[in-house]
Protein backbone atom coordinates (compact mmCIF):
# COMPACT_ATOMS: atom_id res chain seq x y z
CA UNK A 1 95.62 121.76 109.09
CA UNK A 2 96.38 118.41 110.75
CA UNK A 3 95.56 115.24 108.66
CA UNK A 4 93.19 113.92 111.44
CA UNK A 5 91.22 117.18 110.57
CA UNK A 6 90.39 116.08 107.10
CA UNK A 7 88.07 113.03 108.56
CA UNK A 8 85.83 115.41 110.49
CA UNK A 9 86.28 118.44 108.16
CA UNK A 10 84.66 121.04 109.93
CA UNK A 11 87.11 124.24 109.61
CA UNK A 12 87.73 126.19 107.02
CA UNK A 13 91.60 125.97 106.53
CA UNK A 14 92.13 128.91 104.97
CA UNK A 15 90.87 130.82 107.48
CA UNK A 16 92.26 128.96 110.37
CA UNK A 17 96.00 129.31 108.60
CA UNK A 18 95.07 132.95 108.84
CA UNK A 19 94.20 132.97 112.25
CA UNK A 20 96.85 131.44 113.39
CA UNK A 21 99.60 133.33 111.41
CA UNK A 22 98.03 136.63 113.62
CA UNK A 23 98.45 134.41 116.73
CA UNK A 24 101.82 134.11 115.75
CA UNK A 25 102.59 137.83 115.68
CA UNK A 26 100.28 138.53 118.30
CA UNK A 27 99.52 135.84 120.62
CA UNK A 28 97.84 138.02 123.33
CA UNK A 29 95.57 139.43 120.51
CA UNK A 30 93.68 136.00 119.90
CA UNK A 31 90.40 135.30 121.52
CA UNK A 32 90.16 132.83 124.37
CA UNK A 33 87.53 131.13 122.28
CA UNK A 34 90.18 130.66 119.10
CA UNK A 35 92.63 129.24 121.65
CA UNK A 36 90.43 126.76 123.13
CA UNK A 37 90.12 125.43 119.26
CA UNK A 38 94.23 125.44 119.08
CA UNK A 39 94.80 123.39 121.76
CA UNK A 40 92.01 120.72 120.99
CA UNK A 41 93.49 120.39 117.48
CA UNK A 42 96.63 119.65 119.37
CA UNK A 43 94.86 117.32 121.80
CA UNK A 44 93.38 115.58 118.67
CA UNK A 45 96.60 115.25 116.50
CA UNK A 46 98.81 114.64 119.18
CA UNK A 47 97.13 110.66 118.70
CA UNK A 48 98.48 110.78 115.19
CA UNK A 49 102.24 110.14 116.79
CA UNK A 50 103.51 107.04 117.00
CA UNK A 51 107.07 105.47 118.40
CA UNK A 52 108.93 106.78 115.83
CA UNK A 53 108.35 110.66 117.10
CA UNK A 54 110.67 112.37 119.20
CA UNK A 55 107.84 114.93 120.26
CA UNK A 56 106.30 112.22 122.84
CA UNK A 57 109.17 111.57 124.37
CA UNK A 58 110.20 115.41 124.73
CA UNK A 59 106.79 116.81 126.13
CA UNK A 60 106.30 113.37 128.41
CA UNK A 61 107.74 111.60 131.06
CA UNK A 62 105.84 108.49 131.12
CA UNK A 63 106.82 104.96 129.95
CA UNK A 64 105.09 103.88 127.12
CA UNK A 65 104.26 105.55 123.88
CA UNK A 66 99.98 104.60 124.75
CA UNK A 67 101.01 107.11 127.96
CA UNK A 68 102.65 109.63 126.51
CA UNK A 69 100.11 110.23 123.88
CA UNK A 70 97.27 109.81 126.69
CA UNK A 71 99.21 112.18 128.75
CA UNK A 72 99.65 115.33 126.47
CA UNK A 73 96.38 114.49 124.96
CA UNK A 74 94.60 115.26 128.06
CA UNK A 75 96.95 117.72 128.72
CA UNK A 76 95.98 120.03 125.60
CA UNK A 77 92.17 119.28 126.00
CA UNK A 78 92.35 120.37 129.62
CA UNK A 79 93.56 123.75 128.49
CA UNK A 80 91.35 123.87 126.06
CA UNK A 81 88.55 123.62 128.33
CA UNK A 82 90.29 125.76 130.96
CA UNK A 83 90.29 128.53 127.83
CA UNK A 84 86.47 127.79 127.46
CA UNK A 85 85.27 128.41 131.20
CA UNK A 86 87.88 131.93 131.08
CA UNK A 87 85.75 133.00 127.81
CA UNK A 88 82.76 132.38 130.27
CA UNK A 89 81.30 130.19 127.19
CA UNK A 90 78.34 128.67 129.37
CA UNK A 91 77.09 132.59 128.87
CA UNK A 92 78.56 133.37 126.11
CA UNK A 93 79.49 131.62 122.87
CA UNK A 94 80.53 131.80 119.09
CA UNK A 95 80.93 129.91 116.19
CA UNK A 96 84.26 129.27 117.47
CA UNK A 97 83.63 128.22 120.96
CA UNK A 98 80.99 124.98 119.22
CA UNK A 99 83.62 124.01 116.83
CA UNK A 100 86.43 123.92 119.49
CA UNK A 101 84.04 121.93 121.95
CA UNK A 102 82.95 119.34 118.20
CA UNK A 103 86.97 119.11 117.98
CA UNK A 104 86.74 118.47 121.58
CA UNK A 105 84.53 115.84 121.41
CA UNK A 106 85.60 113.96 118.30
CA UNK A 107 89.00 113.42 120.05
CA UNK A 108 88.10 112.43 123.11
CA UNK A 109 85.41 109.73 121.08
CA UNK A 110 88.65 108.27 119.23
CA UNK A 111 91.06 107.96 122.42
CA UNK A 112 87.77 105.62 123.97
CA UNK A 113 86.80 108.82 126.63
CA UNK A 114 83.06 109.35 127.70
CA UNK A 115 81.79 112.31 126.27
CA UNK A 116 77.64 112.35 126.58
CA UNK A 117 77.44 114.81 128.89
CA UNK A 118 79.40 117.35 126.61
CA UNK A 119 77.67 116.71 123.37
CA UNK A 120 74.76 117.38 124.85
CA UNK A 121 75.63 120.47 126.29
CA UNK A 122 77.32 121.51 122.59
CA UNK A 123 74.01 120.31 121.21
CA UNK A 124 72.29 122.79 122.71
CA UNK A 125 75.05 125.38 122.12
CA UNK A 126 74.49 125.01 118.36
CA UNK A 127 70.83 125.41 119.01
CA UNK A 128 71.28 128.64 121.42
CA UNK A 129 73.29 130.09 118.06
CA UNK A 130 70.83 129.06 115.54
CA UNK A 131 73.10 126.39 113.46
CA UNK A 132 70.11 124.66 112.84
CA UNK A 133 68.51 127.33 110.43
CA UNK A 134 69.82 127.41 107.25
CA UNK A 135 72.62 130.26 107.15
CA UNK A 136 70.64 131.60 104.01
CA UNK A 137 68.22 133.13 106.58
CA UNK A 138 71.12 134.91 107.98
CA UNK A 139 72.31 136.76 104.68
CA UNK A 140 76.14 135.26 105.37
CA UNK A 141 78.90 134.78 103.11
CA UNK A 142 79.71 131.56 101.91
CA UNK A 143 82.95 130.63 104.08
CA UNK A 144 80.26 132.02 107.51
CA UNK A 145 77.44 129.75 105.99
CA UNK A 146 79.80 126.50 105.24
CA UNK A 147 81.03 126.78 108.50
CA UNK A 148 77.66 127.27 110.17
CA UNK A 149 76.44 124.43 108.01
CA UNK A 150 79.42 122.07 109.20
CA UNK A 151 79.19 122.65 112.51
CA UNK A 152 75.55 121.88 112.40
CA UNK A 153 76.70 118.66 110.78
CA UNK A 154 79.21 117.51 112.88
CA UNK A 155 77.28 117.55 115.83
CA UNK A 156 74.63 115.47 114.02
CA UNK A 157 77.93 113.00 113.15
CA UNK A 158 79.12 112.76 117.04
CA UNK A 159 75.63 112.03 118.07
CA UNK A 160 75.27 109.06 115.16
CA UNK A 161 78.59 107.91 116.07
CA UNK A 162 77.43 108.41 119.94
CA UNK A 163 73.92 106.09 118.95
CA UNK A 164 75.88 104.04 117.14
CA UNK A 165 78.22 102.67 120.53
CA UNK A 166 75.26 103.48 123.05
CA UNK A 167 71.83 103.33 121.14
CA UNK A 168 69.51 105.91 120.38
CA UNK A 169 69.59 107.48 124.44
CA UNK A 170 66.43 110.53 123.79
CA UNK A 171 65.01 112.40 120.79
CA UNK A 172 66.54 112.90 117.49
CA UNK A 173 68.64 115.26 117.34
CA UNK A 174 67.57 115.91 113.69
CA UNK A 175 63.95 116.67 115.04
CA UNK A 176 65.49 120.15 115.90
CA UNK A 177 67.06 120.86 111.95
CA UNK A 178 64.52 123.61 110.72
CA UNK A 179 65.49 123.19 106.93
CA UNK A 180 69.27 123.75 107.29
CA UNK A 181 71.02 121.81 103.86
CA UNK A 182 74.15 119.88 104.01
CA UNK A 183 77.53 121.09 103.92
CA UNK A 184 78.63 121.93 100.31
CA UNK A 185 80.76 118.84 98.70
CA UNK A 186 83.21 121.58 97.76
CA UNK A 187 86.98 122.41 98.55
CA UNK A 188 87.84 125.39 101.06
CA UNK A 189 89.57 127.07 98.50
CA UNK A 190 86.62 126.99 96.42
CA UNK A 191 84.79 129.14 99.15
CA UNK A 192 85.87 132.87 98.52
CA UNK A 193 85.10 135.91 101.32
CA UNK A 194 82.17 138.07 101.06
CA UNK A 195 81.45 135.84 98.01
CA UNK A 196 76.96 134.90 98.52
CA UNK A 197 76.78 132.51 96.06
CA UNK A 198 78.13 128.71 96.30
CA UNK A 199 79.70 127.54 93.29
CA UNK A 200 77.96 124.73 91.62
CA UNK A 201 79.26 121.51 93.30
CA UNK A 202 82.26 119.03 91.65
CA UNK A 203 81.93 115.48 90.48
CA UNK A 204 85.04 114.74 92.48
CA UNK A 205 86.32 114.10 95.76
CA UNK A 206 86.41 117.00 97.81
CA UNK A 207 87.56 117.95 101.30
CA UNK A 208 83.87 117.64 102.40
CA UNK A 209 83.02 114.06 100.22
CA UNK A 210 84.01 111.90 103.07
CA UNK A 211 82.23 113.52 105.38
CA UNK A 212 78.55 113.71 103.52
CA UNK A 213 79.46 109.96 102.50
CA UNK A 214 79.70 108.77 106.03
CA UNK A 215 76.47 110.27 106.84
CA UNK A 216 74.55 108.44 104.18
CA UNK A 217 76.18 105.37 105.40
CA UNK A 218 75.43 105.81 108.77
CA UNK A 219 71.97 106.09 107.91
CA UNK A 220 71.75 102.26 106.56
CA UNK A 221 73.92 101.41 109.86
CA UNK A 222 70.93 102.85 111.64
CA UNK A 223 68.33 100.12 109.83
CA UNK A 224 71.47 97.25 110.30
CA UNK A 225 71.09 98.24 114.20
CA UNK A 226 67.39 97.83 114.05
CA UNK A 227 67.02 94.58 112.04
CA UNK A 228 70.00 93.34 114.68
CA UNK A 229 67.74 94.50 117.72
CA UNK A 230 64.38 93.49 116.53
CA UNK A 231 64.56 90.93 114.17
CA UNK A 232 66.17 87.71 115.28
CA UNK A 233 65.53 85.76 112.36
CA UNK A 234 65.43 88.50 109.57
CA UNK A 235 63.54 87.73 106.48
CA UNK A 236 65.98 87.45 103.41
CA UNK A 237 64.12 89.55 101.10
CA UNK A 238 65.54 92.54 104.09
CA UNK A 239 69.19 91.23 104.57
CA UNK A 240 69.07 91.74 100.40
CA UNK A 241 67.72 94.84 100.46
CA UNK A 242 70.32 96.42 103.10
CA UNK A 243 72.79 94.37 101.63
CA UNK A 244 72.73 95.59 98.05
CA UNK A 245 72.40 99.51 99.83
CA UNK A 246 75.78 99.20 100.82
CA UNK A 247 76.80 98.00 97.84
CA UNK A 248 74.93 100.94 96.08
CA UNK A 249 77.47 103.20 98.92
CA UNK A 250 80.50 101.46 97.11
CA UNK A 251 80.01 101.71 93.63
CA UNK A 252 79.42 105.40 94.50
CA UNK A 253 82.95 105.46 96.27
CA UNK A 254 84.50 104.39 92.95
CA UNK A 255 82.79 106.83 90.89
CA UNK A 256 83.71 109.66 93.74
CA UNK A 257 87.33 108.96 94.09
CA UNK A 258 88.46 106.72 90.98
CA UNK A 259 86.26 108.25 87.78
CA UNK A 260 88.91 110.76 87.30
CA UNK A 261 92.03 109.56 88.34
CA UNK A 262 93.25 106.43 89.97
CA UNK A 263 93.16 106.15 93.56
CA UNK A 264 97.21 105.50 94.13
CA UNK A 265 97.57 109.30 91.97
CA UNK A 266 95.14 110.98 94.46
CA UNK A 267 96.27 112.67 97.72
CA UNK A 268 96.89 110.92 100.88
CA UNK A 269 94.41 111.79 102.44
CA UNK A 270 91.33 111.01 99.99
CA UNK A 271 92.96 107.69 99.73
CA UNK A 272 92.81 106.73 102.93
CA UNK A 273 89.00 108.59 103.32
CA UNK A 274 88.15 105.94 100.65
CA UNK A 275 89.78 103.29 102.77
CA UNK A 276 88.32 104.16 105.75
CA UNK A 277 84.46 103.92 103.76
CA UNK A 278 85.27 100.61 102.52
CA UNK A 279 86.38 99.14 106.13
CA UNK A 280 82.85 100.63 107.36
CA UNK A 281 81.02 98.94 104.72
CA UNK A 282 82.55 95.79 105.02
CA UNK A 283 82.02 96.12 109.03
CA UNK A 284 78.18 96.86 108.37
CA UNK A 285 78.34 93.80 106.07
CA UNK A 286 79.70 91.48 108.82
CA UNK A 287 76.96 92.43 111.16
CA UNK A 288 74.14 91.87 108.54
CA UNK A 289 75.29 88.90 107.43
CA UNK A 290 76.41 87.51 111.23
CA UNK A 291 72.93 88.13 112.54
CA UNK A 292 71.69 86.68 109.57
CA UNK A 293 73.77 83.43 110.23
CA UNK A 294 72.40 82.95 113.60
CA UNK A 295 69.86 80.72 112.10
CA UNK A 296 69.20 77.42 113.23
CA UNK A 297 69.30 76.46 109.28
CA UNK A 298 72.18 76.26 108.50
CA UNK A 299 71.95 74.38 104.64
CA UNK A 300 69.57 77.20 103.01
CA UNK A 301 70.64 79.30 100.30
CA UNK A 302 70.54 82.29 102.75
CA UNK A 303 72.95 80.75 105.19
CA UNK A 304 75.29 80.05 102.55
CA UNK A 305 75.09 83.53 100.82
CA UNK A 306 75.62 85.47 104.46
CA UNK A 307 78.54 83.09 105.26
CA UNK A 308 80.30 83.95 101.80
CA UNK A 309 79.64 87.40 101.97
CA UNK A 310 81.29 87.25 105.40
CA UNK A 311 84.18 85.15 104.13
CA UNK A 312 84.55 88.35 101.62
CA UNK A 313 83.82 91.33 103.76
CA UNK A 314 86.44 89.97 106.68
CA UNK A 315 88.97 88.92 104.18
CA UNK A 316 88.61 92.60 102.74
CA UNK A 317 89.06 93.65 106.43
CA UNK A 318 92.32 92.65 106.99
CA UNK A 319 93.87 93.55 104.05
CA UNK A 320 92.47 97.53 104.80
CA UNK A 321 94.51 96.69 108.86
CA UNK A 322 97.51 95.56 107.09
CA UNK A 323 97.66 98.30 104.35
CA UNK A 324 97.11 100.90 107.37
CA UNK A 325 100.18 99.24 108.98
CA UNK A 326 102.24 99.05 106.04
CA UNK A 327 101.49 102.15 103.62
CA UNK A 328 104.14 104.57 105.17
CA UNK A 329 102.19 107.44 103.27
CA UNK A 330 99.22 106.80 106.31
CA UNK A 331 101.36 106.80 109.37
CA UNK A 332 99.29 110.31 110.20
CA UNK A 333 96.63 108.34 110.58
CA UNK A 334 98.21 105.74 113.29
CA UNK A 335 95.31 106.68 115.42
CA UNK A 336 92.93 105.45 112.95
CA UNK A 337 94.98 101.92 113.41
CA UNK A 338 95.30 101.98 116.54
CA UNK A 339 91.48 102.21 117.46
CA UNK A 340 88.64 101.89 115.18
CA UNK A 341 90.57 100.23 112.28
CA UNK A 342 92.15 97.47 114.38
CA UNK A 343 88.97 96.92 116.46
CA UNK A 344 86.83 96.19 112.77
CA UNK A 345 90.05 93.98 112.11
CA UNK A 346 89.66 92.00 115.06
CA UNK A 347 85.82 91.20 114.23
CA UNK A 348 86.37 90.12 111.20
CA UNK A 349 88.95 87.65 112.33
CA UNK A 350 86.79 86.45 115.09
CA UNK A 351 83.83 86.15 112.39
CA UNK A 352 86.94 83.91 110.14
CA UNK A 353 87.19 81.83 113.03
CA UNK A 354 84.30 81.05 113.63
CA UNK A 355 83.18 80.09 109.89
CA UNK A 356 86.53 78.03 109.70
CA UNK A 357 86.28 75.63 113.12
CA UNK A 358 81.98 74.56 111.76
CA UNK A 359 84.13 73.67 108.24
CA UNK A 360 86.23 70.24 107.74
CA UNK A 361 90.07 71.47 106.89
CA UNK A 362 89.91 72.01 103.13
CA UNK A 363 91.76 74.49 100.77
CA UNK A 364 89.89 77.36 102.50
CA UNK A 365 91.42 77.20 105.37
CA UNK A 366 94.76 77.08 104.22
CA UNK A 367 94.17 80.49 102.31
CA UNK A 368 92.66 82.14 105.56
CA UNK A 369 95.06 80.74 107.82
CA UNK A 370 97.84 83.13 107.31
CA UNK A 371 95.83 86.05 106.81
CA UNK A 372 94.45 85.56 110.65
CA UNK A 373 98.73 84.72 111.97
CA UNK A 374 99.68 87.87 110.41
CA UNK A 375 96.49 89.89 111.62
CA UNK A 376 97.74 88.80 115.48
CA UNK A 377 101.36 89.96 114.63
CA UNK A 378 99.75 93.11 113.95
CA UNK A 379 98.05 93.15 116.67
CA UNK A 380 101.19 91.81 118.97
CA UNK A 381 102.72 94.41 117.01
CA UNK A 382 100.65 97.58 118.53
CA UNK A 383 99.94 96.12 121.58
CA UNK A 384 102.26 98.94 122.68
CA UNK A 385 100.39 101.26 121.56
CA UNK A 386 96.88 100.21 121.36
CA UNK A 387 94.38 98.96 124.30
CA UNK A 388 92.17 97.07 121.88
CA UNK A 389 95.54 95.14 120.26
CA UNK A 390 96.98 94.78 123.43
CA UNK A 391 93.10 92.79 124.64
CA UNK A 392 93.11 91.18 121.38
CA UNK A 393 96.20 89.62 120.42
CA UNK A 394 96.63 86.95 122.95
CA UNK A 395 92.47 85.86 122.66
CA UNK A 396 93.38 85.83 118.72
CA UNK A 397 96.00 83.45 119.40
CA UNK A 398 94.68 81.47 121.46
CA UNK A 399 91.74 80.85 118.62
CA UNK A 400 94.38 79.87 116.30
């Protein structure tokens, strides 16, 4: 399975391999379903390439790298929707069919596509095959139930990240849950065929931890949206309160990932789930402690503690954009860089700015100073690559 996968685990991989090993000896055996899910994997991963691959360059025509890997992108997810409407999945549908349109839709979300329209209709897809009952009504096996169970989950996740970029549109989605639990924090080889009972959960970071981690952080992003919406002048007693939740998110990171073993021993792609937490907590922290700062008042204790804790969380920022540009071991997740992780980069520089030009020159300035120069070489950097970069390193240098 593709490393992009392991963000938005919702596959079993074991039985994927599987599949696909009988598409390879019989391709013409495979449902249409199971090869609308092949190709948006392929749509999805193809973002993980970056100028160093020869595969863009052999499957596109087009100029720049940012073309090539919009090009076959669309490409893939076009069959994969053309394999959809031949399985006739407005009538009829599968487990299959709703986790090749969630793949679907979690791609298109990261390449900066529209997708409301689909997730609803894959919303009420899951509904129509009853993911949101608890697969122990069913009498499934484990590996059916966990899938069940993360499908149900990962449409919940595209419609918080969907709120998150648009606001809360109609009802909760949640309303509709009738008791179904969480995805298991377990590895897919710990889930065995016609096995009925779950193992008993591990203390340590599994292919699912990053998953039911994001959703508990997405739920204090959900009250940081509100207090930013309603409350223009937030008391302190609230910024504290949200403030010391996420820091209750991060001490449970360490104990997830780092009790055991230390993070630079673990594999790639926990350490870089553990990187991607952190640069989502110190985002949420930025917009707490921003809105916070908009007060009038600028010598109270509360201004000062917001603008430290933004000096911090942006400082923090950068140094997760440059170890994503830097750490060969993540160039899978070049996608990740080019998009989400470069656009929390360029906040937090804009939020360093801003802090620095209210401040006379002083030794501050000379430690942040180079930390926002090398940020816009970055950005200069993957301007070939990436449409936010490419908008925000000349506005970035201009501010410096």
């Amino acid at each position: 399975m593709t490393e992009d996968m392991q963000l938005f685990h919702i596959l079993h991989d074991p039985t994927f391999n599987n599949q696909y090993e009988e598409f390879e000896q019989a391709p013409d055996s495979m449902p249409l379903s199971w090869l609308a899910l092949l190709f948006a994997i392929l749509g999805t991963s193809i973002m993980a390439l970056g100028p160093s691959s020869n595969v863009l360059s052999e499957l596109s025509r087009k100029g720049s790298v940012f073309e090539q890997i919009a090009e076959l992108s669309e490409r893939y997810r076009n069959a994969a929707l053309r394999c959809l409407e031949a399985d006739n999945y407005l009538w009829q549908q599968n487990v299959t069919t709703l986790q090749a349109l969630i793949v679907l839709i979690y791609g298109i979300n990261h390449s900066h596509g529209q997708t409301w329209t689909l997730l609803g209709m894959t919303y009420h897809i899951a509904l129509s095959l009853g993911c949101h009952v608890d697969p122990s009504e069913f009498s499934l096996d484990v590996i059916s139930s966990e899938e069940r169970r993360r499908c149900w989950a990962g449409v919940m996740m595209l419609y918080m990240i969907q709120n998150t970029s648009m606001g809360n549109l109609g009802p909760n989605p949640w309303d509709a849950s009738e008791g179904v639990q969480m995805p298991s924090d377990l590895n897919d080889i710990d889930l065995v065929a016609d096995e009925y009972v779950l193992p008993a959960a591990s203390n340590r970071a599994t292919q699912m931890s990053y998953l039911l981690l994001k959703f508990r952080l997405y739920h204090i992003s959900d009250e940081i949206a509100s207090v930013i919406r309603n409350s223009p002048q937030p008391q302190p007693s609230l910024i504290e309160r949200l403030d010391r939740s996420i820091a209750g998110e991060q001490r449970s990171w360490h104990d997830k990932y780092t009790t055991h073993q230390a993070l630079a021993m673990l594999p790639t792609y926990h350490r870089v789930h553990f990187e991607i937490l952190q640069g989502y907590a110190h985002q949420l922290m930025l917009l707490l402690h921003n809105h916070a700062m908009r007060s009038p008042m600028t010598e109270t204790s509360q201004f000062r503690r917001s603008a430290s804790k933004v000096l911090s969380s942006a400082k923090e920022q950068l140094h997760i954009h440059d170890v994503f540009f830097t750490e060969p071991d993540y160039a899978p997740f070049g996608w990740y860089l080019r998009g989400i992780c470069s656009f929390h980069a360029y906040h937090a520089a804009v939020s360093l700015v801003t802090i620095l030009v209210e401040q006379p020159w002083d030794e501050t300035h000379e430690a942040i100073l180079p930390l926002l120069q090398r940020c816009t070489e970055r950005f200069e950097t993957l301007a070939e690559v990436s449409v936010i970069c490419r908008k925000a390193a000349p506005v970035l240098k201009d501010m410096l």
